[in-house]
PDB file of N, CA and C in Angstrom:
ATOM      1  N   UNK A   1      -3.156  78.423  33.747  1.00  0.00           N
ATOM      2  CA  UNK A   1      -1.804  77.865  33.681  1.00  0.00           C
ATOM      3  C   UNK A   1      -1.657  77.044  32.405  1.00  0.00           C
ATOM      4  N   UNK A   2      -0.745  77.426  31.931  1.00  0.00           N
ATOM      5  CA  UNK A   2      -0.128  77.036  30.414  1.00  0.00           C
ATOM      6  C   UNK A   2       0.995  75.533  30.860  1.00  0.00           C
ATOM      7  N   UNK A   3       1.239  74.571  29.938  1.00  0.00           N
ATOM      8  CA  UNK A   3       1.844  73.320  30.478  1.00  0.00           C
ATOM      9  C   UNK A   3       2.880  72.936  29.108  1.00  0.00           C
ATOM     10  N   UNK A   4       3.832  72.927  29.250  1.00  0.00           N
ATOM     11  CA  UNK A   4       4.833  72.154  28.018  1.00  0.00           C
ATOM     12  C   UNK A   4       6.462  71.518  29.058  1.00  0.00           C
ATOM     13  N   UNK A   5       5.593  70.144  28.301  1.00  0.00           N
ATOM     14  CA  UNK A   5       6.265  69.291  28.710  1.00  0.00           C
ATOM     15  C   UNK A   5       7.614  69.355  27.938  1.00  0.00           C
ATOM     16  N   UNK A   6       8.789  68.536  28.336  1.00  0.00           N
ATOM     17  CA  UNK A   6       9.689  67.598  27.509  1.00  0.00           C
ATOM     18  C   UNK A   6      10.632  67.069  28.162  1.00  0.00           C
ATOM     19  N   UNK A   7      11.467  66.271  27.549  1.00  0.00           N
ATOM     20  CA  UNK A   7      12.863  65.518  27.795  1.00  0.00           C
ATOM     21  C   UNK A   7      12.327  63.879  27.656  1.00  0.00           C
ATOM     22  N   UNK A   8      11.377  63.887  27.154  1.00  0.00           N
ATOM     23  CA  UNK A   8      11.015  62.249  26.718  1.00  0.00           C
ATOM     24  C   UNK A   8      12.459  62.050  26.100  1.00  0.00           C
ATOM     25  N   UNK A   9      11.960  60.565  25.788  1.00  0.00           N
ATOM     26  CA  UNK A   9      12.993  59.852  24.478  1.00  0.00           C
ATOM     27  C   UNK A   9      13.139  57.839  24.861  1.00  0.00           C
ATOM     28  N   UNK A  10      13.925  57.799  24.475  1.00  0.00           N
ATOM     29  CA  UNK A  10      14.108  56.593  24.680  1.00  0.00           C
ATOM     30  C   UNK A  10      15.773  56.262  25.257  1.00  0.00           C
ATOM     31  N   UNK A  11      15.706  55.131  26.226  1.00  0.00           N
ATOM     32  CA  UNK A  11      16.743  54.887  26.877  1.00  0.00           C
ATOM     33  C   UNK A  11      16.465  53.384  27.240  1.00  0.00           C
ATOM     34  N   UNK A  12      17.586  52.332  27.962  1.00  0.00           N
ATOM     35  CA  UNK A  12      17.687  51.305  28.071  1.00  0.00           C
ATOM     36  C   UNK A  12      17.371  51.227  29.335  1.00  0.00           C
ATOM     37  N   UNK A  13      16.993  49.762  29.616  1.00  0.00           N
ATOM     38  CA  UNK A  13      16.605  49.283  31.200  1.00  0.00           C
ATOM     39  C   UNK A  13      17.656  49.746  31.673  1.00  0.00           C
ATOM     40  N   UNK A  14      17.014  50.600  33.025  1.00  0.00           N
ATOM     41  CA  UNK A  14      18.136  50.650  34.445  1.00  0.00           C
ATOM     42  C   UNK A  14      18.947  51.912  33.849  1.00  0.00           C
ATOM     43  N   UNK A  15      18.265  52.611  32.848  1.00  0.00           N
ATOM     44  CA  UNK A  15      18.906  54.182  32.696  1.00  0.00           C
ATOM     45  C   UNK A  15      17.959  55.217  33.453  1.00  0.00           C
ATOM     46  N   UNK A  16      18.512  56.504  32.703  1.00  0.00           N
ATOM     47  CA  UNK A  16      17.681  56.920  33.322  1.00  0.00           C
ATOM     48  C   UNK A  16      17.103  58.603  32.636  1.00  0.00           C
ATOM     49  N   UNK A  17      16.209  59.435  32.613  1.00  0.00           N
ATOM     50  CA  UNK A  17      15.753  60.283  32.105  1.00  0.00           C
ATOM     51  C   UNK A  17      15.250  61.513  32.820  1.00  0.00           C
ATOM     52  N   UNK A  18      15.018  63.191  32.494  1.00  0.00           N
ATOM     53  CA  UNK A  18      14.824  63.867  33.623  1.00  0.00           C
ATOM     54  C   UNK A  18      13.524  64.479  32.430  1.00  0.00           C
ATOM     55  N   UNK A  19      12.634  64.499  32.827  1.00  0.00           N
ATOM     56  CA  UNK A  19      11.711  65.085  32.527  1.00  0.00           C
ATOM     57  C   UNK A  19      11.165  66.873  32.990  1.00  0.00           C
ATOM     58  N   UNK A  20      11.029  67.632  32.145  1.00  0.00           N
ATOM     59  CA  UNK A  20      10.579  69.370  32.788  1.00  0.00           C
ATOM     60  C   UNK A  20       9.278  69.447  32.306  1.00  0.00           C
ATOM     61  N   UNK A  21       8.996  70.417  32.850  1.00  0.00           N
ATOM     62  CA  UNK A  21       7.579  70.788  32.625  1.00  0.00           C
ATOM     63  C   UNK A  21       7.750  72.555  32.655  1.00  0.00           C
ATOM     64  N   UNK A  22       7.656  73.515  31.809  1.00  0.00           N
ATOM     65  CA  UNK A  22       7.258  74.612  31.803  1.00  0.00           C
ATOM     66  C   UNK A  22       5.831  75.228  32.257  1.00  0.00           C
ATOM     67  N   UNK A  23       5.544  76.021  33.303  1.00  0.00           N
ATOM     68  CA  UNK A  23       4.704  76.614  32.939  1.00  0.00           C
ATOM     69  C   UNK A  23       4.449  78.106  33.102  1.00  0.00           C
ATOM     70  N   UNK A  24       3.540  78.578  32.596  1.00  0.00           N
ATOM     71  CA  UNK A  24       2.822  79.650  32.219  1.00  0.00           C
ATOM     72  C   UNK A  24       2.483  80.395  33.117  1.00  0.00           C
ATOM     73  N   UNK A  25       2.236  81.552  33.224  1.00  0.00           N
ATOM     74  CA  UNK A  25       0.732  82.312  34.245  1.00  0.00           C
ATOM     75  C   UNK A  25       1.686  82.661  35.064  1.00  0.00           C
ATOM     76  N   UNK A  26       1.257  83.889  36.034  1.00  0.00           N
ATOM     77  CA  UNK A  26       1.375  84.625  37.208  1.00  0.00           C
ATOM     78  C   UNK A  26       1.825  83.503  38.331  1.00  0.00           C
ATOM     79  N   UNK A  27       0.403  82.547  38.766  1.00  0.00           N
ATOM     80  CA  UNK A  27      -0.072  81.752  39.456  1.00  0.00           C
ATOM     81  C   UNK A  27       0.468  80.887  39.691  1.00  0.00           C
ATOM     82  N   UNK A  28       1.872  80.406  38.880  1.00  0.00           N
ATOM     83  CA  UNK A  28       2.073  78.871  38.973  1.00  0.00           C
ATOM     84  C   UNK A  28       2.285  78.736  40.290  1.00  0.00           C
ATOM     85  N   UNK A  29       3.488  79.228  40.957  1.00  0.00           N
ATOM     86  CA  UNK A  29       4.159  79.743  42.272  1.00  0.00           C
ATOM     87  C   UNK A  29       2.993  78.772  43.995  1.00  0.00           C
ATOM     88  N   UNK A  30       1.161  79.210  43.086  1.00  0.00           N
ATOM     89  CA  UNK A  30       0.585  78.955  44.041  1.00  0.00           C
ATOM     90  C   UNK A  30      -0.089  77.472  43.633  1.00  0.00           C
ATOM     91  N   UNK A  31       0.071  77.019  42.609  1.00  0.00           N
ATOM     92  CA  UNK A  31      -0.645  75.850  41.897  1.00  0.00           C
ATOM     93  C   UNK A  31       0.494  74.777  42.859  1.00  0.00           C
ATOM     94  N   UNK A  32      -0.268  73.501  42.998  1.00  0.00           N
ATOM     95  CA  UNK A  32       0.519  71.832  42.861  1.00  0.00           C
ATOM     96  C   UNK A  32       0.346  71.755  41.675  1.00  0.00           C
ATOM     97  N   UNK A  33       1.720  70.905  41.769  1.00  0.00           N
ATOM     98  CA  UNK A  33       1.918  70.011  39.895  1.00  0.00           C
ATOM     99  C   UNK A  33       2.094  68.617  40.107  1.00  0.00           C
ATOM    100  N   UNK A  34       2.000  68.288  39.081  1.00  0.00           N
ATOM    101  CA  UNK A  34       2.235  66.462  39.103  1.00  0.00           C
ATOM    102  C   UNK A  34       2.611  65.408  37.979  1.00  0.00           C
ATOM    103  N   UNK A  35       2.784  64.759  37.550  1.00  0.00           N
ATOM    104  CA  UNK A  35       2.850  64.027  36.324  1.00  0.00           C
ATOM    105  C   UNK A  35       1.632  62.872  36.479  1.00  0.00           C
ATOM    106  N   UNK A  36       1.143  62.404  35.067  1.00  0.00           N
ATOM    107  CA  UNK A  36       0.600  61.105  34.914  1.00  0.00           C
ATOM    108  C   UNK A  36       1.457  60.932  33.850  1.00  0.00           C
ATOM    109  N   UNK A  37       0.685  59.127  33.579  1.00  0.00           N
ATOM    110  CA  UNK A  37       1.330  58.301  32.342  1.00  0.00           C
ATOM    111  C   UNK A  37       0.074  57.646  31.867  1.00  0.00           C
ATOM    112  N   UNK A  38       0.595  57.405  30.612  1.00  0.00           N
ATOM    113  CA  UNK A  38      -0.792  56.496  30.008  1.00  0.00           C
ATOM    114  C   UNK A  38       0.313  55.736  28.503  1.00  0.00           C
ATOM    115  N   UNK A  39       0.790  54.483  29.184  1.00  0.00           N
ATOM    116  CA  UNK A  39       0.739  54.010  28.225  1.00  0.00           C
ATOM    117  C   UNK A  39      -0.177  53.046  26.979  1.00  0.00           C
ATOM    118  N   UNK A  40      -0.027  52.597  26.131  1.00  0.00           N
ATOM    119  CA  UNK A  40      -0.595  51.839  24.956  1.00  0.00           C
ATOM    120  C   UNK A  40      -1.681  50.763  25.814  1.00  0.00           C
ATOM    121  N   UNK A  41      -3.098  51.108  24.997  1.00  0.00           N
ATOM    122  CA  UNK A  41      -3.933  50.116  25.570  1.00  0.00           C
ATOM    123  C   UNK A  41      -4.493  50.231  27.360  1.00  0.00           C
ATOM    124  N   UNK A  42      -3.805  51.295  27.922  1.00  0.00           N
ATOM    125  CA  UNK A  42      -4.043  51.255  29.387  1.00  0.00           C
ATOM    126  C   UNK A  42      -4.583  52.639  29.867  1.00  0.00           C
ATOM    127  N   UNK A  43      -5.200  52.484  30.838  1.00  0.00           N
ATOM    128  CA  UNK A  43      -5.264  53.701  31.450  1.00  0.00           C
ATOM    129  C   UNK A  43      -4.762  55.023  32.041  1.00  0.00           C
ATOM    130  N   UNK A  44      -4.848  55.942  31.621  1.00  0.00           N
ATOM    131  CA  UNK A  44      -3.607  57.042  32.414  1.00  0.00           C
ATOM    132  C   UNK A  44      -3.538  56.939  33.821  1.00  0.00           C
ATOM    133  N   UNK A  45      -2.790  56.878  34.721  1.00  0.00           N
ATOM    134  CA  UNK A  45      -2.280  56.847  35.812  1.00  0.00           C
ATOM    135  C   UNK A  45      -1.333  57.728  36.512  1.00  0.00           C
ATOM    136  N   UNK A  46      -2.024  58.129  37.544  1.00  0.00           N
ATOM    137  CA  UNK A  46      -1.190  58.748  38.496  1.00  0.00           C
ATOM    138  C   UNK A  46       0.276  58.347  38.787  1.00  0.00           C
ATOM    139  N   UNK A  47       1.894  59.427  38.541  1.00  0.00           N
ATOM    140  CA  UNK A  47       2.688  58.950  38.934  1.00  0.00           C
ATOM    141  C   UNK A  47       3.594  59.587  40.016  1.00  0.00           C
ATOM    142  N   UNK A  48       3.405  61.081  40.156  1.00  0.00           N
ATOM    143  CA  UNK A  48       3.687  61.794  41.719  1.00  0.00           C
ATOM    144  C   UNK A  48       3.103  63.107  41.782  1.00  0.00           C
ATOM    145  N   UNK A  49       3.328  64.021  42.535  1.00  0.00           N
ATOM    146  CA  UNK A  49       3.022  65.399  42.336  1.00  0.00           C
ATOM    147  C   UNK A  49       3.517  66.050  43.854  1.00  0.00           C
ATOM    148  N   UNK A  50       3.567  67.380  44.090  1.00  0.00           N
ATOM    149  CA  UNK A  50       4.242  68.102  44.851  1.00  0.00           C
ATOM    150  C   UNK A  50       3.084  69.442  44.993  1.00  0.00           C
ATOM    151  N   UNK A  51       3.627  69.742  46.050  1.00  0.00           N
ATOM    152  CA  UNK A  51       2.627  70.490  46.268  1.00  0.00           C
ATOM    153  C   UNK A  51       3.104  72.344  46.383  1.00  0.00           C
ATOM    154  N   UNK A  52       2.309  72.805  46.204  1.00  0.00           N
ATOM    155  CA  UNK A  52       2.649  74.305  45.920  1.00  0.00           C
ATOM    156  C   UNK A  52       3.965  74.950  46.428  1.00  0.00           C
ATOM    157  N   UNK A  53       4.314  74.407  47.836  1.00  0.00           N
ATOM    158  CA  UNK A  53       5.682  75.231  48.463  1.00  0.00           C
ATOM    159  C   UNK A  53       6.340  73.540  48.512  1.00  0.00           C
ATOM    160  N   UNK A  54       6.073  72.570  47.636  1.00  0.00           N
ATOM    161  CA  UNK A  54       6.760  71.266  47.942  1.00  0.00           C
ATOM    162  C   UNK A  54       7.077  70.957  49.402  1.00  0.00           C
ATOM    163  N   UNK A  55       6.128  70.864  50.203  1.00  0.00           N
ATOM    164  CA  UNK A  55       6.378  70.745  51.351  1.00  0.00           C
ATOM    165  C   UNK A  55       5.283  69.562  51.547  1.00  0.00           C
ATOM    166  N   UNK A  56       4.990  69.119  50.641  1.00  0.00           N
ATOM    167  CA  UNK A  56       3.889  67.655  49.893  1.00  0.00           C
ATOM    168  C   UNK A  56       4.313  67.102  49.252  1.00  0.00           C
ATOM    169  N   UNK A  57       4.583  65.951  48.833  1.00  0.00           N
ATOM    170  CA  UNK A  57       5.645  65.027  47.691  1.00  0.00           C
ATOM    171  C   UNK A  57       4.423  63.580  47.754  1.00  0.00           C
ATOM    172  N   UNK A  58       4.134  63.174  47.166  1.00  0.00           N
ATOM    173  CA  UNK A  58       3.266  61.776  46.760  1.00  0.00           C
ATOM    174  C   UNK A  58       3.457  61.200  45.256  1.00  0.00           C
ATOM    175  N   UNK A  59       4.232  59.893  45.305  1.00  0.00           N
ATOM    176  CA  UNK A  59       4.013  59.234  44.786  1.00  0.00           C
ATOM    177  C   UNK A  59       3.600  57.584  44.195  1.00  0.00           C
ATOM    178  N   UNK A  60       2.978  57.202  43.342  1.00  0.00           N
ATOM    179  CA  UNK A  60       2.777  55.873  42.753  1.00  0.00           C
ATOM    180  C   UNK A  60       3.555  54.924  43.619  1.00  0.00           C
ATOM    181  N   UNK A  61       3.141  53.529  44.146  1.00  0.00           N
ATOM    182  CA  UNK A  61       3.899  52.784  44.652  1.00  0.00           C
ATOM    183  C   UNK A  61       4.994  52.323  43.434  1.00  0.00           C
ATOM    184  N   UNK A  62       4.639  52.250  42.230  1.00  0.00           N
ATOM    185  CA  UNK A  62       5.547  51.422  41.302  1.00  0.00           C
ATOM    186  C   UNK A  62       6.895  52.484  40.719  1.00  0.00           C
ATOM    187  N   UNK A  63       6.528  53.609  41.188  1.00  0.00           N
ATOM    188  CA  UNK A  63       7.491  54.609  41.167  1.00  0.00           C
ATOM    189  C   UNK A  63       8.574  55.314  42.199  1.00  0.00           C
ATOM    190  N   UNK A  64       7.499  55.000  43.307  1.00  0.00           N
ATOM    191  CA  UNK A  64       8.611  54.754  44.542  1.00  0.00           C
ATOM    192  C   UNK A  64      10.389  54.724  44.530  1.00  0.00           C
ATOM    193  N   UNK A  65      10.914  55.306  45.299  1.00  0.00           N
ATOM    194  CA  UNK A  65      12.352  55.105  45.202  1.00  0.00           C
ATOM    195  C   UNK A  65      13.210  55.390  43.924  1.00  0.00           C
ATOM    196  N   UNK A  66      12.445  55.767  42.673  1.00  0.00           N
ATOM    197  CA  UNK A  66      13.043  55.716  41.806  1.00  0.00           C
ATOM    198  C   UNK A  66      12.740  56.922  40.897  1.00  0.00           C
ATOM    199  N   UNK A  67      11.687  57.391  41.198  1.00  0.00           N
ATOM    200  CA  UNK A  67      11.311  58.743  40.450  1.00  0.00           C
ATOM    201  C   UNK A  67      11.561  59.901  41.651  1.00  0.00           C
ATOM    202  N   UNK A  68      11.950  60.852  41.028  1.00  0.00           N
ATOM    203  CA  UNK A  68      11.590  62.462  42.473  1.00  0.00           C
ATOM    204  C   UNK A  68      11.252  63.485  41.751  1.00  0.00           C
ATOM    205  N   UNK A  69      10.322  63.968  41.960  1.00  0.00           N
ATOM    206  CA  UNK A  69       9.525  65.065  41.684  1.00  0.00           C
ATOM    207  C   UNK A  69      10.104  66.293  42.429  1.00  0.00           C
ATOM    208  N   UNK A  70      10.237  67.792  41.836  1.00  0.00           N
ATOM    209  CA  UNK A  70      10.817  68.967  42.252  1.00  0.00           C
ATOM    210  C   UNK A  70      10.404  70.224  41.897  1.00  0.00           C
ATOM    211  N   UNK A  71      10.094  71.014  42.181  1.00  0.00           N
ATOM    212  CA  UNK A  71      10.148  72.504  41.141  1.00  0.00           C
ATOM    213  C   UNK A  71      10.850  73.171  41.881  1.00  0.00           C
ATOM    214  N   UNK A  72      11.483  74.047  40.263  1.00  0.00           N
ATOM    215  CA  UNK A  72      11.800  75.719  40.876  1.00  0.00           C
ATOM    216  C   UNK A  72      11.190  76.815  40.287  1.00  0.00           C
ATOM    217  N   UNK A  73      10.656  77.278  41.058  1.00  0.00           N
ATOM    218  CA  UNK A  73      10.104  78.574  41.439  1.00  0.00           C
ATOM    219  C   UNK A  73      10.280  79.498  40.641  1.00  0.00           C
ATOM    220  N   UNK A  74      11.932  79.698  40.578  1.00  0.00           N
ATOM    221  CA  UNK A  74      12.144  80.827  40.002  1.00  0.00           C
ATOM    222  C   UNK A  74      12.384  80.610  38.426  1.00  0.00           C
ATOM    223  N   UNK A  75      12.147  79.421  37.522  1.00  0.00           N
ATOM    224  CA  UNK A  75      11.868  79.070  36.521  1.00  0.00           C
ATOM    225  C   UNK A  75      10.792  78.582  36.328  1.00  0.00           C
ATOM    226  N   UNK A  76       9.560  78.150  37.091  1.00  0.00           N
ATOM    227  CA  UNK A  76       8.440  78.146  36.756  1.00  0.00           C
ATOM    228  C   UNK A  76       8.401  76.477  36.087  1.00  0.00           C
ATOM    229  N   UNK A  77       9.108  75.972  36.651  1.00  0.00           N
ATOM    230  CA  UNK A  77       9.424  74.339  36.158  1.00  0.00           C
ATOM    231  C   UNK A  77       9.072  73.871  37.177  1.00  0.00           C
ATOM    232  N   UNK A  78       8.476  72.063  36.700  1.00  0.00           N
ATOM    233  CA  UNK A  78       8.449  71.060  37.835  1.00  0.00           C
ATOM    234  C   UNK A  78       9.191  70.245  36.983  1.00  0.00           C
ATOM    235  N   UNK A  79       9.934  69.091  37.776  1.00  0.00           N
ATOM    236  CA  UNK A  79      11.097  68.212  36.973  1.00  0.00           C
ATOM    237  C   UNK A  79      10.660  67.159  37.714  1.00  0.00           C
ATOM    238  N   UNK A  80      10.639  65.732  36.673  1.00  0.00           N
ATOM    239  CA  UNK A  80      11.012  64.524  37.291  1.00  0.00           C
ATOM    240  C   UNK A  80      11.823  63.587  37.134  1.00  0.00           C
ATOM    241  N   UNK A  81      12.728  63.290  37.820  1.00  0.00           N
ATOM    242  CA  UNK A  81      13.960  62.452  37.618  1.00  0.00           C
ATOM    243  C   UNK A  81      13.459  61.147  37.375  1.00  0.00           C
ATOM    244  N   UNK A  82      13.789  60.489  36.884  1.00  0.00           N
ATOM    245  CA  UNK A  82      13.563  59.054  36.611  1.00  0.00           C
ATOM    246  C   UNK A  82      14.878  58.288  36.491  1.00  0.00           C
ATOM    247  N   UNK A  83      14.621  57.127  37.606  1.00  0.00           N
ATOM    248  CA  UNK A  83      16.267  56.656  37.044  1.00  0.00           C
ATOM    249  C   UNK A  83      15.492  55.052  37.396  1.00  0.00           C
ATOM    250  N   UNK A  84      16.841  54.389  36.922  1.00  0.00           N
ATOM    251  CA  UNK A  84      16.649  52.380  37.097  1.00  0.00           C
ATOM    252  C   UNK A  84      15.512  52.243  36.330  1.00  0.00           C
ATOM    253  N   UNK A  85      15.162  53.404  35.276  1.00  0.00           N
ATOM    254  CA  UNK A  85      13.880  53.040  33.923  1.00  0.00           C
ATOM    255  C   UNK A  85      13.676  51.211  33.903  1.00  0.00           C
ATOM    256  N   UNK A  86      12.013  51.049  33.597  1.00  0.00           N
ATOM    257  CA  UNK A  86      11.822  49.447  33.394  1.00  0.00           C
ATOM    258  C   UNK A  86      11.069  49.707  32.183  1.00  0.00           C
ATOM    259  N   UNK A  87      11.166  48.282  31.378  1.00  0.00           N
ATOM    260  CA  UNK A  87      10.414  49.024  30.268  1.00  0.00           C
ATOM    261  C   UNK A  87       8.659  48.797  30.762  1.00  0.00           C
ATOM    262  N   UNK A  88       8.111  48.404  31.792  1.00  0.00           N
ATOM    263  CA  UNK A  88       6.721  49.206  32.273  1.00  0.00           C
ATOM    264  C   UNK A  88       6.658  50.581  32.538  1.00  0.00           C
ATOM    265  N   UNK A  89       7.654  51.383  32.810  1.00  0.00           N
ATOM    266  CA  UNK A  89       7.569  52.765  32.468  1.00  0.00           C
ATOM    267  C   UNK A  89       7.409  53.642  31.127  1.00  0.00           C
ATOM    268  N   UNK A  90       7.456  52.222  30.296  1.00  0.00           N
ATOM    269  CA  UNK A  90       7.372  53.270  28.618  1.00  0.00           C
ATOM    270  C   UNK A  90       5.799  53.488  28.809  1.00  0.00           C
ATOM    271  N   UNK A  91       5.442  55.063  28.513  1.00  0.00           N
ATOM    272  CA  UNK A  91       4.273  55.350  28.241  1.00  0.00           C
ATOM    273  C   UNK A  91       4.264  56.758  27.728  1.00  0.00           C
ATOM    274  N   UNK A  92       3.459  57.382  27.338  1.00  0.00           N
ATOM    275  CA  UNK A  92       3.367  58.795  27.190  1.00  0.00           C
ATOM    276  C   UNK A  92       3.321  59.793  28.649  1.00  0.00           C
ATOM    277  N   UNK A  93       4.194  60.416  29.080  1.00  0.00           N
ATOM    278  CA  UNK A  93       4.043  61.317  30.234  1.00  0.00           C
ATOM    279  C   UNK A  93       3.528  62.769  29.856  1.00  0.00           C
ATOM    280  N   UNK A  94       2.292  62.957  31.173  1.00  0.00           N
ATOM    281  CA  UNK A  94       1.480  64.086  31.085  1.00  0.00           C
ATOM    282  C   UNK A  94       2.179  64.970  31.969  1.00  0.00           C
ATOM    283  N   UNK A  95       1.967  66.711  32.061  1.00  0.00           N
ATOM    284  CA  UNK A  95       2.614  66.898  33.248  1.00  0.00           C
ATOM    285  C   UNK A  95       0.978  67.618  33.751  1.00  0.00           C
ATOM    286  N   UNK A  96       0.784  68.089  34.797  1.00  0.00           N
ATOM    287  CA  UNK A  96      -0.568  68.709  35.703  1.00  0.00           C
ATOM    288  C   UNK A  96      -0.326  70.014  36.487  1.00  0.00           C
ATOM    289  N   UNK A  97      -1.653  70.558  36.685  1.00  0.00           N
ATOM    290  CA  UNK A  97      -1.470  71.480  37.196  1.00  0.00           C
ATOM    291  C   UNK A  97      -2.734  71.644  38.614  1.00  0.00           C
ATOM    292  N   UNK A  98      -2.901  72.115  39.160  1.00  0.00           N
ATOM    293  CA  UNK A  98      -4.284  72.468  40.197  1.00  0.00           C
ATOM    294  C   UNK A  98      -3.905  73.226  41.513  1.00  0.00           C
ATOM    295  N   UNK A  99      -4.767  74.055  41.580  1.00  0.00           N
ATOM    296  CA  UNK A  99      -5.157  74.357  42.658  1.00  0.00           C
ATOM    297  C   UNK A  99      -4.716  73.525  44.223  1.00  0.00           C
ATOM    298  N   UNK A 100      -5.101  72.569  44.269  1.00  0.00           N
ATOM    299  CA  UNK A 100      -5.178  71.627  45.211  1.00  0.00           C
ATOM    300  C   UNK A 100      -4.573  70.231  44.955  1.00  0.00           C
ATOM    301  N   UNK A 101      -3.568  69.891  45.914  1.00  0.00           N
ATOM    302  CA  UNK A 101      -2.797  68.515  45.393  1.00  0.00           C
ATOM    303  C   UNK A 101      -3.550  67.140  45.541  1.00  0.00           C
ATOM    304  N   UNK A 102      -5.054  67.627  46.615  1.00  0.00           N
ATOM    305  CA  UNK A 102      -5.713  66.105  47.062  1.00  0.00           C
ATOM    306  C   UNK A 102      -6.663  66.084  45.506  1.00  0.00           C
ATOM    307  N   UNK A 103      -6.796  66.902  44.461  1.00  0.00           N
ATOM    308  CA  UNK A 103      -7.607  66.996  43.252  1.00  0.00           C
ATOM    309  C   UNK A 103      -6.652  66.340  42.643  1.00  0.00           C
ATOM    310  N   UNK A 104      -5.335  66.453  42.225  1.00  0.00           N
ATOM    311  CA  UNK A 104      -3.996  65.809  41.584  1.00  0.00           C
ATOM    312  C   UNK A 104      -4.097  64.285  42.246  1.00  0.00           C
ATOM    313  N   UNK A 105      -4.112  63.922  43.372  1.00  0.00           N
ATOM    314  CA  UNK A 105      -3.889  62.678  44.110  1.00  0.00           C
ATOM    315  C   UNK A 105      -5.673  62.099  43.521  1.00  0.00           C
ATOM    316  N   UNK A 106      -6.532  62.798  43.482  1.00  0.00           N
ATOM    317  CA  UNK A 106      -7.736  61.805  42.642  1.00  0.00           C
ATOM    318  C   UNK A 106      -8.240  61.559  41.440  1.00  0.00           C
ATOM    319  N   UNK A 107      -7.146  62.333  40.820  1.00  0.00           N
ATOM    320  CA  UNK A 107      -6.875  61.937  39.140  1.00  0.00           C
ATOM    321  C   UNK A 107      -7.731  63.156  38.276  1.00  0.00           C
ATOM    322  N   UNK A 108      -8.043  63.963  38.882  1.00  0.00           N
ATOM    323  CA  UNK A 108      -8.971  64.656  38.232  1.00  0.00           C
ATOM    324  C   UNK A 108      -8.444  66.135  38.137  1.00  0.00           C
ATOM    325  N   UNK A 109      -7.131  66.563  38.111  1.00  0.00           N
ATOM    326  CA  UNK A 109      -6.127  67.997  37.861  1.00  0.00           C
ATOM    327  C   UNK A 109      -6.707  68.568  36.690  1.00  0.00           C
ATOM    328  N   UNK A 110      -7.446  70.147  36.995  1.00  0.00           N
ATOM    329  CA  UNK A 110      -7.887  70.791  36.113  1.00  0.00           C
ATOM    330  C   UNK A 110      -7.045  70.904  34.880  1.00  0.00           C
ATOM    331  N   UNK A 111      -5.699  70.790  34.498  1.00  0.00           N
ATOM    332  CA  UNK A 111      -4.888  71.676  33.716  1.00  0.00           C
ATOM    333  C   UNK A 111      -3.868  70.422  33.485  1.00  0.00           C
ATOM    334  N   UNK A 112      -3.592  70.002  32.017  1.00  0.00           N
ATOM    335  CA  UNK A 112      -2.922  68.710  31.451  1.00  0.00           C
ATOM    336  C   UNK A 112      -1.867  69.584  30.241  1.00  0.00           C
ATOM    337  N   UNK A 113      -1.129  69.492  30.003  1.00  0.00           N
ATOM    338  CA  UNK A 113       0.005  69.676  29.119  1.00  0.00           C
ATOM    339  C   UNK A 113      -0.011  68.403  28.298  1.00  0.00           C
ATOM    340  N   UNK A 114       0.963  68.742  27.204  1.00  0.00           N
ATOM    341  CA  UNK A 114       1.062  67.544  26.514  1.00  0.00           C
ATOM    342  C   UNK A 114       1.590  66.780  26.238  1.00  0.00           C
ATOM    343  N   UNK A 115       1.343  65.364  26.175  1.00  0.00           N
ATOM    344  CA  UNK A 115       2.244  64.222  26.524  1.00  0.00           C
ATOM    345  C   UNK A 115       3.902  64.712  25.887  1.00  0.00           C
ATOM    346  N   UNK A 116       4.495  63.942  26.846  1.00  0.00           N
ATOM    347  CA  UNK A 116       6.102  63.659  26.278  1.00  0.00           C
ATOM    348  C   UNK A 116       6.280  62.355  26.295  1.00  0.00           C
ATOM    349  N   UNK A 117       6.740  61.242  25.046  1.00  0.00           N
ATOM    350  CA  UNK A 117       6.851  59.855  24.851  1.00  0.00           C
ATOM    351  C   UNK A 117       7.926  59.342  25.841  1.00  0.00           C
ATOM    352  N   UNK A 118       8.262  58.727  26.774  1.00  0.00           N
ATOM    353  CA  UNK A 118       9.310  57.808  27.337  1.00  0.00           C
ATOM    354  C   UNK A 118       8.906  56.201  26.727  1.00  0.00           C
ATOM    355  N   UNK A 119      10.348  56.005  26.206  1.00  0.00           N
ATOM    356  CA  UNK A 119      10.481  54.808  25.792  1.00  0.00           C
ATOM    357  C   UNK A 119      11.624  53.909  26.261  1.00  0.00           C
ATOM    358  N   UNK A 120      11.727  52.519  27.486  1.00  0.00           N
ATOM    359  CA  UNK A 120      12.464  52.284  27.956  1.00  0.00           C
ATOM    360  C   UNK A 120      12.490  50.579  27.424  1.00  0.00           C
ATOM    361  N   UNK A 121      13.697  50.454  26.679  1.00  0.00           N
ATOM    362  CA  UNK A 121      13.905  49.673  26.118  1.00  0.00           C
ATOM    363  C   UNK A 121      14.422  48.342  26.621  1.00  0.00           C
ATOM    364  N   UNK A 122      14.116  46.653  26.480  1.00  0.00           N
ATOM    365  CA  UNK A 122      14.772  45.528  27.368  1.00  0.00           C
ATOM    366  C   UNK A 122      15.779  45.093  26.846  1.00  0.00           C
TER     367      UNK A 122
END
């Protein structure tokens, strides 16, 4: 599975941004996807993921209520909405791929795309 991210950018506190993820391969259909973040100086971090027929949804407590994770199928996309942006959400967003969503939920998703910058401004 092939991964290209986008819809980064920059926006003001309490806006909001939709992030896609393309992917690749036959397979996606049967893969979970997910996003991390890693901003400046910090560790990448888990921020939701969904599971193959999205009938699994998990995310980050600090993302809670405010991010939703989705795919469609028949575009081979996973999307994440982001809205009420803080600027602790500015970081580089990853999007993921795996087999298995409890491998995504322990940080360790075979298959990483490449960052898209979110920048949320005070």
């Amino acid at each position: 599975v092939q991964l290209q991210a986008s819809g980064g950018g920059l926006v003001q506190t309490g806006g909001s941004l939709r992030l896609s993820c393309a992917a690749s391969g036959r397979t996606f259909s049967t893969y979970a996807m997910g996003w991390f973040r890693q901003a400046t100086g910090k560790e990448r971090e888990f921020v939701a993921t969904i599971s193959w027929n999205g009938g699994s949804i998990y995310y980050a407590d600090s993302v809670k209520g405010r991010f939703t994770i989705s795919r469609d199928k028949a575009k081979n996309t996973v999307y994440l909405q982001m809205n009420s942006l803080k600027p602790e959400d500015t970081a580089v967003y990853y999007c993921v791929a795996d087999r298995e969503i409890t491998v995504i939920c322990a940080s360790s998703p075979r298959n990483w795309g490449q960052g898209t910058q979110v920048t949320v401004s005070s």
